[in-house]
PDB file of N, CA and C in Angstrom:
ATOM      1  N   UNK A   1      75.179 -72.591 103.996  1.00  0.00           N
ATOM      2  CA  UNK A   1      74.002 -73.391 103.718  1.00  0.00           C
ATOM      3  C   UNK A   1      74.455 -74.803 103.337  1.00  0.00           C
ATOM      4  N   UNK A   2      73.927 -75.874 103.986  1.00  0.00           N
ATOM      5  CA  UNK A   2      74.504 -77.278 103.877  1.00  0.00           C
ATOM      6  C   UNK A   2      73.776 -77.984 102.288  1.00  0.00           C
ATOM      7  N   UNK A   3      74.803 -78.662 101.569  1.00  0.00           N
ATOM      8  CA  UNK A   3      73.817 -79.213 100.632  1.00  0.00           C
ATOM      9  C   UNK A   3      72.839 -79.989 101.244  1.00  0.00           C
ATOM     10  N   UNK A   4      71.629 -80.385 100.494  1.00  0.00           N
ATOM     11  CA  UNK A   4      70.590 -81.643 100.862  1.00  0.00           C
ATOM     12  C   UNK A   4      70.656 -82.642 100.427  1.00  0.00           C
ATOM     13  N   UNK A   5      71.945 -83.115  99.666  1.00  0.00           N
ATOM     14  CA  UNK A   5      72.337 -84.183  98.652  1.00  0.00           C
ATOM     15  C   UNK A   5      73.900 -84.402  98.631  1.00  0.00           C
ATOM     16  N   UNK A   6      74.547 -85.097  98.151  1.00  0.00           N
ATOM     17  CA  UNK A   6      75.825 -84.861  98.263  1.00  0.00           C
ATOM     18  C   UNK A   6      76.112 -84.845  96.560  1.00  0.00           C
ATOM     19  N   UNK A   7      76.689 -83.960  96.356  1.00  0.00           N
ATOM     20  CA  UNK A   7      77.147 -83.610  95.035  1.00  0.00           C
ATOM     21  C   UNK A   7      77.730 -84.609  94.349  1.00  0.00           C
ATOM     22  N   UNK A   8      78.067 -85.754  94.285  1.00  0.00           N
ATOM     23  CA  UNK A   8      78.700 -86.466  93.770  1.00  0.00           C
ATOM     24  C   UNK A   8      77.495 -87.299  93.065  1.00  0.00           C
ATOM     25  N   UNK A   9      76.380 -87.359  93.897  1.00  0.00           N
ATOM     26  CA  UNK A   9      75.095 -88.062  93.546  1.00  0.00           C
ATOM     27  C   UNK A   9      74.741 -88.105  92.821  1.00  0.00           C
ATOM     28  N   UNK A  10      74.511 -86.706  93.013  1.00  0.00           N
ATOM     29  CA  UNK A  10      73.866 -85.163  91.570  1.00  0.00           C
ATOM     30  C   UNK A  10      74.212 -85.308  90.245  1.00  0.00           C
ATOM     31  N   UNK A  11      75.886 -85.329  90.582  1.00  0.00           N
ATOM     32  CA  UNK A  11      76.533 -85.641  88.918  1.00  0.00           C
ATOM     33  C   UNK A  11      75.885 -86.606  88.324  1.00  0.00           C
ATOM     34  N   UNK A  12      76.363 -87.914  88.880  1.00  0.00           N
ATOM     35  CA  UNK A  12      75.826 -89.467  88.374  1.00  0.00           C
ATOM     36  C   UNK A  12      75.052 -89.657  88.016  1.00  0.00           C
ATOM     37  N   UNK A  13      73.787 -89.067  89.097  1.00  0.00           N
ATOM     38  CA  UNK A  13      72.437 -88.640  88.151  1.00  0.00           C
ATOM     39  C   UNK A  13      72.331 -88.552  86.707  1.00  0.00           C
ATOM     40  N   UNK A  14      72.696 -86.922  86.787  1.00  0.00           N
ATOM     41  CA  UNK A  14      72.843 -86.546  85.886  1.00  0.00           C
ATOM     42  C   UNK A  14      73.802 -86.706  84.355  1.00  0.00           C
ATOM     43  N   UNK A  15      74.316 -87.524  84.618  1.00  0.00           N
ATOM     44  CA  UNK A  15      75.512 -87.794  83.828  1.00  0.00           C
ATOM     45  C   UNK A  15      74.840 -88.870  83.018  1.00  0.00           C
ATOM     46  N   UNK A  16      73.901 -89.963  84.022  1.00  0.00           N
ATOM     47  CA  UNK A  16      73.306 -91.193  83.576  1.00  0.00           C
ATOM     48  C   UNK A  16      71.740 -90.726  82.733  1.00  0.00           C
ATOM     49  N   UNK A  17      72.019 -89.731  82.806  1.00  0.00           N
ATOM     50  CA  UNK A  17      70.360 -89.148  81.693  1.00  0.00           C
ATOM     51  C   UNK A  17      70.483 -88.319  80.689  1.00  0.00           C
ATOM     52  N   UNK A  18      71.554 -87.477  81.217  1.00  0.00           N
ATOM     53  CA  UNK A  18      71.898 -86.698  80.241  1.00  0.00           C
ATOM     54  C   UNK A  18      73.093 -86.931  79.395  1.00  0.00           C
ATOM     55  N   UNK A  19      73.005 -87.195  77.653  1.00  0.00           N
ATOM     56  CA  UNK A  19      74.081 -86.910  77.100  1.00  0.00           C
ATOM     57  C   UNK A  19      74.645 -86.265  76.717  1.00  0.00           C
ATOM     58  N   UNK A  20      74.142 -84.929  76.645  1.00  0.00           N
ATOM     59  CA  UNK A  20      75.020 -83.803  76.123  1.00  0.00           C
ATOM     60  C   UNK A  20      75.899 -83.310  77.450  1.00  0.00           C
ATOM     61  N   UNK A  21      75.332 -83.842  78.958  1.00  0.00           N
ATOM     62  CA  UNK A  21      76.312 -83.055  80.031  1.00  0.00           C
ATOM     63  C   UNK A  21      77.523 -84.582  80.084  1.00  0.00           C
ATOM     64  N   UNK A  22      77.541 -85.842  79.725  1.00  0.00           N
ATOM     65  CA  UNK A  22      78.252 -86.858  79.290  1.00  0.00           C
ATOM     66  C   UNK A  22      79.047 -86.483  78.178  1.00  0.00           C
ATOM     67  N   UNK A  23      78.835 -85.951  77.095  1.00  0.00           N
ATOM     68  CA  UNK A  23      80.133 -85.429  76.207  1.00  0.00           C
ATOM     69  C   UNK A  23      80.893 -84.010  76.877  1.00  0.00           C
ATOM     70  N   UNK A  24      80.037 -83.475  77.165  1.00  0.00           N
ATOM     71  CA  UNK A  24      80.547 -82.194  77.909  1.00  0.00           C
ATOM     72  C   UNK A  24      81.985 -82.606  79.006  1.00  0.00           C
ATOM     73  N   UNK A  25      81.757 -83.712  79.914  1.00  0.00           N
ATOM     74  CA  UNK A  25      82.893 -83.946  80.684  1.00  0.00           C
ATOM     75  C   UNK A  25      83.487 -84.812  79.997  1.00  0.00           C
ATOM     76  N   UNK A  26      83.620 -85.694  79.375  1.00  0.00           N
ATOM     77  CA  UNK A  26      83.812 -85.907  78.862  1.00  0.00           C
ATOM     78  C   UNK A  26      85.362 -85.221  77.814  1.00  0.00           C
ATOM     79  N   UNK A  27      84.745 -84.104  77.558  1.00  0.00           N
ATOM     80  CA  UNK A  27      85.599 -82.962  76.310  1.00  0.00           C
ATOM     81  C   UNK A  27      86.251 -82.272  77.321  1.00  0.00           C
ATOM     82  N   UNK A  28      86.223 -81.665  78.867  1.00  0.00           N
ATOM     83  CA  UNK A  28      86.285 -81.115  79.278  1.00  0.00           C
ATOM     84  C   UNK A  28      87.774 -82.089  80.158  1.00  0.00           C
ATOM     85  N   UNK A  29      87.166 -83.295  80.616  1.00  0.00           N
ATOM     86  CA  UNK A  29      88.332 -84.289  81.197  1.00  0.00           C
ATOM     87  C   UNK A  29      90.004 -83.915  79.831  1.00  0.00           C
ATOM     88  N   UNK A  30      89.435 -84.127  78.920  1.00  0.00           N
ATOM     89  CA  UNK A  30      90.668 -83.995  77.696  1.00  0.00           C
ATOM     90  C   UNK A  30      91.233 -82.822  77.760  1.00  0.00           C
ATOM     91  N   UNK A  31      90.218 -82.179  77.891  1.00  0.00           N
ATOM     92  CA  UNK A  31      91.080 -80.513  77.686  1.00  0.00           C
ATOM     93  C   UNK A  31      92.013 -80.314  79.226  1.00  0.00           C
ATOM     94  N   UNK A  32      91.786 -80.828  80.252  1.00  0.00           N
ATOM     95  CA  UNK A  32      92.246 -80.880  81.551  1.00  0.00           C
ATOM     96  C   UNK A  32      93.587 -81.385  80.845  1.00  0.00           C
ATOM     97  N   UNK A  33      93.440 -82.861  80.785  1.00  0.00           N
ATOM     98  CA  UNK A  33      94.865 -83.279  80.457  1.00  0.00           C
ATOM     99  C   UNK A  33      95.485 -82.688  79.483  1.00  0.00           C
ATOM    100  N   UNK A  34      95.334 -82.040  78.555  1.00  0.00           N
ATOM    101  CA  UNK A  34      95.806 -81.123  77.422  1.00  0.00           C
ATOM    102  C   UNK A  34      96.839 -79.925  78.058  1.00  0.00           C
ATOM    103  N   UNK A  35      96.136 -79.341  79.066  1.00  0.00           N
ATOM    104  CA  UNK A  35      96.743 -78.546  79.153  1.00  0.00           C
ATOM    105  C   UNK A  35      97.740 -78.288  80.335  1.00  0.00           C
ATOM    106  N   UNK A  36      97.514 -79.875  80.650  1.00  0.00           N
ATOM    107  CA  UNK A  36      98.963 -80.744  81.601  1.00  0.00           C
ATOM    108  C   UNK A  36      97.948 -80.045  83.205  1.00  0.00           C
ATOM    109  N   UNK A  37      96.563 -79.869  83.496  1.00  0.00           N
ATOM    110  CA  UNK A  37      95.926 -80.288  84.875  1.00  0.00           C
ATOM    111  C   UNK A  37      95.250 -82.204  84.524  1.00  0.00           C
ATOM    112  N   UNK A  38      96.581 -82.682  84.875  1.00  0.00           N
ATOM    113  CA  UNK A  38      96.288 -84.277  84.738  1.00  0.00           C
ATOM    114  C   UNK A  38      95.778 -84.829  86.071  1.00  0.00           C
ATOM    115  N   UNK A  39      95.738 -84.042  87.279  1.00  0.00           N
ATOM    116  CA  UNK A  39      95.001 -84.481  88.131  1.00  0.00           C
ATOM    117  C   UNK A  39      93.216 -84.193  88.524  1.00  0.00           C
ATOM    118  N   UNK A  40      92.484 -83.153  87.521  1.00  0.00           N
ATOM    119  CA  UNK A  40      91.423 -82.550  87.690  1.00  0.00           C
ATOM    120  C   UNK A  40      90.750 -83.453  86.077  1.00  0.00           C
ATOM    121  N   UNK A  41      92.080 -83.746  85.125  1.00  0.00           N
ATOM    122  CA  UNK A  41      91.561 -84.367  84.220  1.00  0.00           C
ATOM    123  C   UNK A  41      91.120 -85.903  84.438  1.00  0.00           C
ATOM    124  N   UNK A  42      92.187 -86.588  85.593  1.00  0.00           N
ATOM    125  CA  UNK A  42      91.679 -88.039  85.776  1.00  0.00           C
ATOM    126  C   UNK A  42      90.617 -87.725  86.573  1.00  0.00           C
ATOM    127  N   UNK A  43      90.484 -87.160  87.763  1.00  0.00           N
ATOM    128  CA  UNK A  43      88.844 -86.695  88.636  1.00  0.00           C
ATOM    129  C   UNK A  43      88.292 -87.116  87.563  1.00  0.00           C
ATOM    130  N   UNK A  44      88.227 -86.215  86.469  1.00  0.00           N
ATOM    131  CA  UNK A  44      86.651 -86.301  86.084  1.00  0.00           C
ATOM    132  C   UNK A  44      86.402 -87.180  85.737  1.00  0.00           C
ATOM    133  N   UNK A  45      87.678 -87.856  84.873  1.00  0.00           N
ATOM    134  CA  UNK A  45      87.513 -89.333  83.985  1.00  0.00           C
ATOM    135  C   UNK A  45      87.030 -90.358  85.122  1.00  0.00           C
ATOM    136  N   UNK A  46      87.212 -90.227  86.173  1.00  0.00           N
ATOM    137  CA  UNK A  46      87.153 -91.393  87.004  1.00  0.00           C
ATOM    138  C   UNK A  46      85.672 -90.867  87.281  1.00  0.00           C
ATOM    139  N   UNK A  47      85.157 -89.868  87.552  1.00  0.00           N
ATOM    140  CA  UNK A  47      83.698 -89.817  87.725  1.00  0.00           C
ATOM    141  C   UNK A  47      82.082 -89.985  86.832  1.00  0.00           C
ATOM    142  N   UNK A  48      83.094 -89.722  85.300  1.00  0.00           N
ATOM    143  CA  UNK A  48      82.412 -90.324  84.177  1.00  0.00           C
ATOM    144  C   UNK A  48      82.281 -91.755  84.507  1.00  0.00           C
ATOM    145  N   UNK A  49      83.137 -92.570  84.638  1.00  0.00           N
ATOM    146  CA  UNK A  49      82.946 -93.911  84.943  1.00  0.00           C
ATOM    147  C   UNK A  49      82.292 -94.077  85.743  1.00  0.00           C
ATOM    148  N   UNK A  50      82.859 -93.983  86.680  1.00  0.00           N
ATOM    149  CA  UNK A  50      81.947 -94.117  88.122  1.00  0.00           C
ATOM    150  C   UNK A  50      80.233 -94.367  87.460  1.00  0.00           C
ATOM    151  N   UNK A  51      79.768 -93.161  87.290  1.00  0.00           N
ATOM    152  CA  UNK A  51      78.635 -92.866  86.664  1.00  0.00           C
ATOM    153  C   UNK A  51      78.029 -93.769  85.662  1.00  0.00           C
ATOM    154  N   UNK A  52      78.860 -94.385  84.568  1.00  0.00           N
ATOM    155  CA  UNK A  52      78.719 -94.859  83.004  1.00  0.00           C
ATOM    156  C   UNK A  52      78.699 -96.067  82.986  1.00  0.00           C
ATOM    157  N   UNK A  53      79.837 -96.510  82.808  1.00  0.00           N
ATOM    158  CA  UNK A  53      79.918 -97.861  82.373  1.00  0.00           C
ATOM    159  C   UNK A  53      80.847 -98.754  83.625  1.00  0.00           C
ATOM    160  N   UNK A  54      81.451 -98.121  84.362  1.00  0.00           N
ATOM    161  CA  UNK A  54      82.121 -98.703  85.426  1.00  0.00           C
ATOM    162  C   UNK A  54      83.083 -99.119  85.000  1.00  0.00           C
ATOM    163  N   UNK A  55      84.424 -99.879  85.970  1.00  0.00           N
ATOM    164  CA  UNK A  55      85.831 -99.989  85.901  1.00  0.00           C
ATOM    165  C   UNK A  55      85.439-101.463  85.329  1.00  0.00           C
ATOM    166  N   UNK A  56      84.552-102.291  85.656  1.00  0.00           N
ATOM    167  CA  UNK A  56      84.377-103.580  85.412  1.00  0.00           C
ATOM    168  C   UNK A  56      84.563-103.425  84.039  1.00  0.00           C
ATOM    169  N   UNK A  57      83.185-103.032  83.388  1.00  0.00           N
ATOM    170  CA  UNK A  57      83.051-103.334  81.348  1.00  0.00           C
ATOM    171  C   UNK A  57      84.342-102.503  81.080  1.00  0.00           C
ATOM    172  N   UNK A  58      84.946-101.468  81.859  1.00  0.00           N
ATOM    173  CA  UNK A  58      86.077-100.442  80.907  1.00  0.00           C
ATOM    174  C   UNK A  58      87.637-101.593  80.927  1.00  0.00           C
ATOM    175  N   UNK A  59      87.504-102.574  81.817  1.00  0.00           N
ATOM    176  CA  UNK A  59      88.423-103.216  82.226  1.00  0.00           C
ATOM    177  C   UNK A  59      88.599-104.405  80.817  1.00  0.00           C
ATOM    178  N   UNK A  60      86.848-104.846  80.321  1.00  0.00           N
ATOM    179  CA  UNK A  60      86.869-105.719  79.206  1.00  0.00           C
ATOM    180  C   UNK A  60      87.336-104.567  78.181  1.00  0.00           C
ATOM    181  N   UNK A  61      86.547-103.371  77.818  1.00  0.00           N
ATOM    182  CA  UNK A  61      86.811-103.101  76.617  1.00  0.00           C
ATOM    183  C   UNK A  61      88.709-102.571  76.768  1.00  0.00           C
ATOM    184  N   UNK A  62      89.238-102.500  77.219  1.00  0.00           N
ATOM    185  CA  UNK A  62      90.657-101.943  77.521  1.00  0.00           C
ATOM    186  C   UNK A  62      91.698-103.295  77.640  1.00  0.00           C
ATOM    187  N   UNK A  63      91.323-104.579  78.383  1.00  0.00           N
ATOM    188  CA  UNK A  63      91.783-105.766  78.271  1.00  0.00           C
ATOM    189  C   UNK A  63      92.878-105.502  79.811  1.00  0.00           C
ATOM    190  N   UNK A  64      92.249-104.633  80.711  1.00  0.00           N
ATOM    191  CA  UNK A  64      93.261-104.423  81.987  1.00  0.00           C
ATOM    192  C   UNK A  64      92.088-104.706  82.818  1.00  0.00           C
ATOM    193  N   UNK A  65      92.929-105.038  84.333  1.00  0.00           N
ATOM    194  CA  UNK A  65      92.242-105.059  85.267  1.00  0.00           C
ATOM    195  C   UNK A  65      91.462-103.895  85.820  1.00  0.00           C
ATOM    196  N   UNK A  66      90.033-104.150  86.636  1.00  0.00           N
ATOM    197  CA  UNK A  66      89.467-103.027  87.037  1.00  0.00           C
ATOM    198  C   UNK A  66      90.232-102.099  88.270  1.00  0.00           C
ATOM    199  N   UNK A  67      90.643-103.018  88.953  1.00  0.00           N
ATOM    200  CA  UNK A  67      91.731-102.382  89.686  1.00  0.00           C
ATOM    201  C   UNK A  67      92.924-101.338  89.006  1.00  0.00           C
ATOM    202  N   UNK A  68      93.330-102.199  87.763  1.00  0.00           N
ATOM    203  CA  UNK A  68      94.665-101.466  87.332  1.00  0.00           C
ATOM    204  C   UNK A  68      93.653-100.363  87.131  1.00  0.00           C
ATOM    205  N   UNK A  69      92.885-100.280  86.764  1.00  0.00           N
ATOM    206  CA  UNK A  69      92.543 -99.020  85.841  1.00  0.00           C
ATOM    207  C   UNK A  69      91.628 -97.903  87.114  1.00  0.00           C
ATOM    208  N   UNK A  70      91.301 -98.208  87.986  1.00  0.00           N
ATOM    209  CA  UNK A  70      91.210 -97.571  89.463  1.00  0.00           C
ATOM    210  C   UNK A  70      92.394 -96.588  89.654  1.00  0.00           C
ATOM    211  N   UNK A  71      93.128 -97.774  89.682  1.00  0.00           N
ATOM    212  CA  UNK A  71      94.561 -97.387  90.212  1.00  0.00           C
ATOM    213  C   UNK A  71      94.824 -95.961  89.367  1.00  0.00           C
ATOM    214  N   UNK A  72      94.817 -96.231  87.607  1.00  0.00           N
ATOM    215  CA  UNK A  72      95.557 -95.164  87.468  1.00  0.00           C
ATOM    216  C   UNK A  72      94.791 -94.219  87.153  1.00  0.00           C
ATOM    217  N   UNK A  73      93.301 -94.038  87.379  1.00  0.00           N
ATOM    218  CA  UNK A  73      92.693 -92.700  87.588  1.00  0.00           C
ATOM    219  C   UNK A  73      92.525 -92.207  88.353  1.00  0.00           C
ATOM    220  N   UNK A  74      93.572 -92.823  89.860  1.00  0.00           N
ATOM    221  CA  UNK A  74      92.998 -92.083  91.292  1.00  0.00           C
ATOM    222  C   UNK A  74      93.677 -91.094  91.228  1.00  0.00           C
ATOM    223  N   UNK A  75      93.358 -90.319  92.790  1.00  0.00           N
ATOM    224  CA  UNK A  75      94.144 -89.472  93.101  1.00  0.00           C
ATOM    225  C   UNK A  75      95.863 -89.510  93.053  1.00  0.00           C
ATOM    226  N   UNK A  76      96.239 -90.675  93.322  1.00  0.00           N
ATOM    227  CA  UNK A  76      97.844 -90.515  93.248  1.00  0.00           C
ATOM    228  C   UNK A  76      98.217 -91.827  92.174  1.00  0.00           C
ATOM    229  N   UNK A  77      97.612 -91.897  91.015  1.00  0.00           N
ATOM    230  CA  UNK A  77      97.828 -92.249  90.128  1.00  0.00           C
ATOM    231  C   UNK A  77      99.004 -91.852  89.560  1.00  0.00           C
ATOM    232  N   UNK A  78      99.897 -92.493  88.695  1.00  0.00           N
ATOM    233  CA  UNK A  78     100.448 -92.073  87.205  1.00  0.00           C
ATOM    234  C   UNK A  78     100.736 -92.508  86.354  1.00  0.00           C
ATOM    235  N   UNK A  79      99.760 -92.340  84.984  1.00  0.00           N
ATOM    236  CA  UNK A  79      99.291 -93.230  84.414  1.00  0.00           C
ATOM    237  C   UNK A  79     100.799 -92.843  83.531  1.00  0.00           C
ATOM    238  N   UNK A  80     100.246 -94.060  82.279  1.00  0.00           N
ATOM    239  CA  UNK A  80     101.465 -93.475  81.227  1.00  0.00           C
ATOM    240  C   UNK A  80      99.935 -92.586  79.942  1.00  0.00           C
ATOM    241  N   UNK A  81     101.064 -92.109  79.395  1.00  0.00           N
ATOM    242  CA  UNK A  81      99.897 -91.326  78.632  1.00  0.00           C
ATOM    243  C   UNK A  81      99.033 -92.441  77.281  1.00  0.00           C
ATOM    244  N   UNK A  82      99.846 -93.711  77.089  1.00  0.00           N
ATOM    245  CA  UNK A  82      98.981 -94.789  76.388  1.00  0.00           C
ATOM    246  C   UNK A  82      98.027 -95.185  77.230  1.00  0.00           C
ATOM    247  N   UNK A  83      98.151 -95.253  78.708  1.00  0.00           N
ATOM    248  CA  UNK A  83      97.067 -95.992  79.230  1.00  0.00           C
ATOM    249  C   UNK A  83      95.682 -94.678  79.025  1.00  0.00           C
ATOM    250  N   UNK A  84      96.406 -93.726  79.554  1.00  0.00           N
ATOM    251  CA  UNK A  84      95.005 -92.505  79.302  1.00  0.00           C
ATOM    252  C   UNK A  84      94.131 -92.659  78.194  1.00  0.00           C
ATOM    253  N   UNK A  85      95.150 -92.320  77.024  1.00  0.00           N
ATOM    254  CA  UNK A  85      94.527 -91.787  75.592  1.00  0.00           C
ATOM    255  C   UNK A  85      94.010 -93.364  75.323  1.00  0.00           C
ATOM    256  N   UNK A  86      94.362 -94.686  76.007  1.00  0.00           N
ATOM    257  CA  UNK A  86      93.299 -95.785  75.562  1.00  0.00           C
ATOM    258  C   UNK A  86      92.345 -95.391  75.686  1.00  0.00           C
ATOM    259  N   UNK A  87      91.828 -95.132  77.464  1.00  0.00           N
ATOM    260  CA  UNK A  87      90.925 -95.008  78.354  1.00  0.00           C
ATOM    261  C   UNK A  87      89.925 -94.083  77.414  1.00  0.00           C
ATOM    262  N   UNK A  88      90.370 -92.742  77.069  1.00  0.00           N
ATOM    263  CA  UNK A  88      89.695 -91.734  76.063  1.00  0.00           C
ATOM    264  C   UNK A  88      88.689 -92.529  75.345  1.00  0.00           C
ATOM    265  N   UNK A  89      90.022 -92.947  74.312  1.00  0.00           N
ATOM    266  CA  UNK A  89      89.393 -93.783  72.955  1.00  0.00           C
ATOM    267  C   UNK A  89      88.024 -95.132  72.995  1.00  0.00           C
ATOM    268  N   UNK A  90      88.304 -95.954  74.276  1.00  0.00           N
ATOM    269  CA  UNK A  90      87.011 -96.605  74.352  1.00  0.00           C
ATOM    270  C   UNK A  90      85.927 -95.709  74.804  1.00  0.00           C
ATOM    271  N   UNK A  91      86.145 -94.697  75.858  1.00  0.00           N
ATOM    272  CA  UNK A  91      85.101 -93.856  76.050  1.00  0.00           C
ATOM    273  C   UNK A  91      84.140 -92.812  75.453  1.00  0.00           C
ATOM    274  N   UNK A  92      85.014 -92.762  74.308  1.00  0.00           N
ATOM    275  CA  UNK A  92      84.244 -92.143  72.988  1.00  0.00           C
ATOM    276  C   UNK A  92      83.752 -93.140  72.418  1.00  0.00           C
ATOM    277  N   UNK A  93      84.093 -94.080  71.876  1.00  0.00           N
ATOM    278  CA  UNK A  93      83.760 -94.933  71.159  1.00  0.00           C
ATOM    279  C   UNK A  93      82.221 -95.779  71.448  1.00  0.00           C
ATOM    280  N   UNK A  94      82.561 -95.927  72.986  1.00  0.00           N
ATOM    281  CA  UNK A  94      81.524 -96.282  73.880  1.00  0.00           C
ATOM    282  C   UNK A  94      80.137 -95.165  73.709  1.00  0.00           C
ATOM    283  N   UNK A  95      80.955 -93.576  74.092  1.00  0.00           N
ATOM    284  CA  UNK A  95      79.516 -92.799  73.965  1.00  0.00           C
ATOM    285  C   UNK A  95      78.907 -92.463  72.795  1.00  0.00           C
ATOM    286  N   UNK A  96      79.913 -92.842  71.946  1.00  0.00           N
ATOM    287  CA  UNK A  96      79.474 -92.636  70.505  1.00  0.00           C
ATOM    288  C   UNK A  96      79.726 -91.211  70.027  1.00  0.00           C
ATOM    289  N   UNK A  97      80.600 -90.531  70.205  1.00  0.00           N
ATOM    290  CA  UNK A  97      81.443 -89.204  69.791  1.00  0.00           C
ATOM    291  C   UNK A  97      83.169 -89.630  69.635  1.00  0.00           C
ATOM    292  N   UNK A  98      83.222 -88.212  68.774  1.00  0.00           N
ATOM    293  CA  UNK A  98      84.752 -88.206  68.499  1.00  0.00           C
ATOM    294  C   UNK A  98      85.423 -87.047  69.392  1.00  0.00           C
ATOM    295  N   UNK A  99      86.146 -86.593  70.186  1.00  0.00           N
ATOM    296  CA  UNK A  99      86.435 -85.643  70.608  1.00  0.00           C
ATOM    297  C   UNK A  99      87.602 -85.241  69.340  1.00  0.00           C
ATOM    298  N   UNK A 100      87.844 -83.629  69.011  1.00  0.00           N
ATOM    299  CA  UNK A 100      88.660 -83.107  68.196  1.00  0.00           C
ATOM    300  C   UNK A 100      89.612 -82.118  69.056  1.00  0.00           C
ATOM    301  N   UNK A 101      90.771 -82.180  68.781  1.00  0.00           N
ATOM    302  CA  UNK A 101      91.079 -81.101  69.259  1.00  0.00           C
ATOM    303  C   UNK A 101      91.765 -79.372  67.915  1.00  0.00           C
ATOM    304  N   UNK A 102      91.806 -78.525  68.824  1.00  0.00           N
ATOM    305  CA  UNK A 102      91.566 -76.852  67.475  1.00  0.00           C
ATOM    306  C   UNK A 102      92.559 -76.278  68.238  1.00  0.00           C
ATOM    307  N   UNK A 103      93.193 -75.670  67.391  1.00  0.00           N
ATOM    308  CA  UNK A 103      94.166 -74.735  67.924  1.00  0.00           C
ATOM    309  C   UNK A 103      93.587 -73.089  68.245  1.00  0.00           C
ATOM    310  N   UNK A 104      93.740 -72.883  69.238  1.00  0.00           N
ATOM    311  CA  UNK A 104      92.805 -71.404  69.206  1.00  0.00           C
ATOM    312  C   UNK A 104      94.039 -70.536  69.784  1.00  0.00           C
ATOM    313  N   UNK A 105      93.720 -69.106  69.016  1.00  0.00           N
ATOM    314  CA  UNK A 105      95.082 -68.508  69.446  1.00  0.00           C
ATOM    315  C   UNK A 105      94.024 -67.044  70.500  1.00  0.00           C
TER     316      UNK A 105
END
């Protein structure tokens, strides 16, 4: 069965109305990189943006180019892990949450 939309749409949509599914990827991008899937963790980060605030304003609040910062959430990116955990930190800051992380056994 073919979608009637293209899924990528859908998200953005949704991402741009909803904030609880915006912290959700959000928490979910971190836990990716946490547990060293750093390529499913930049996806998402790069699709939060996409969606949010864009590479442009993330480029002011970060003080890098929108390009650089393209660059290192693409697919064959590699970032250093300061440029990431910046990227994080304005993006919380921006949505207005703290992400925590818990040790669960």
């Amino acid at each position: 069965m073919a979608l009637t939309r293209p899924f990528k749409i859908t998200v953005r949509e949704r991402l741009q109305r909803d904030p609880s599914f915006r912290e959700a990827l959000l928490a979910e991008a971190a836990d990716c990189l946490l547990t060293g899937d750093v390529e499913t963790g930049k996806s998402l980060r790069r699709d939060y943006v996409h969606a949010t605030i864009g590479f442009g304003e993330l480029g002011g609040l970060t003080e890098k180019s929108p390009k650089s910062l393209m660059r290192t959430l693409s697919q064959n990116g590699n970032p250093h892990a300061r440029n990431l955990f910046e990227i994080i930190g304005c993006l919380q800051k921006r949505e207005g949450v703290h992400l925590e992380v818990r040790a669960v056994r």
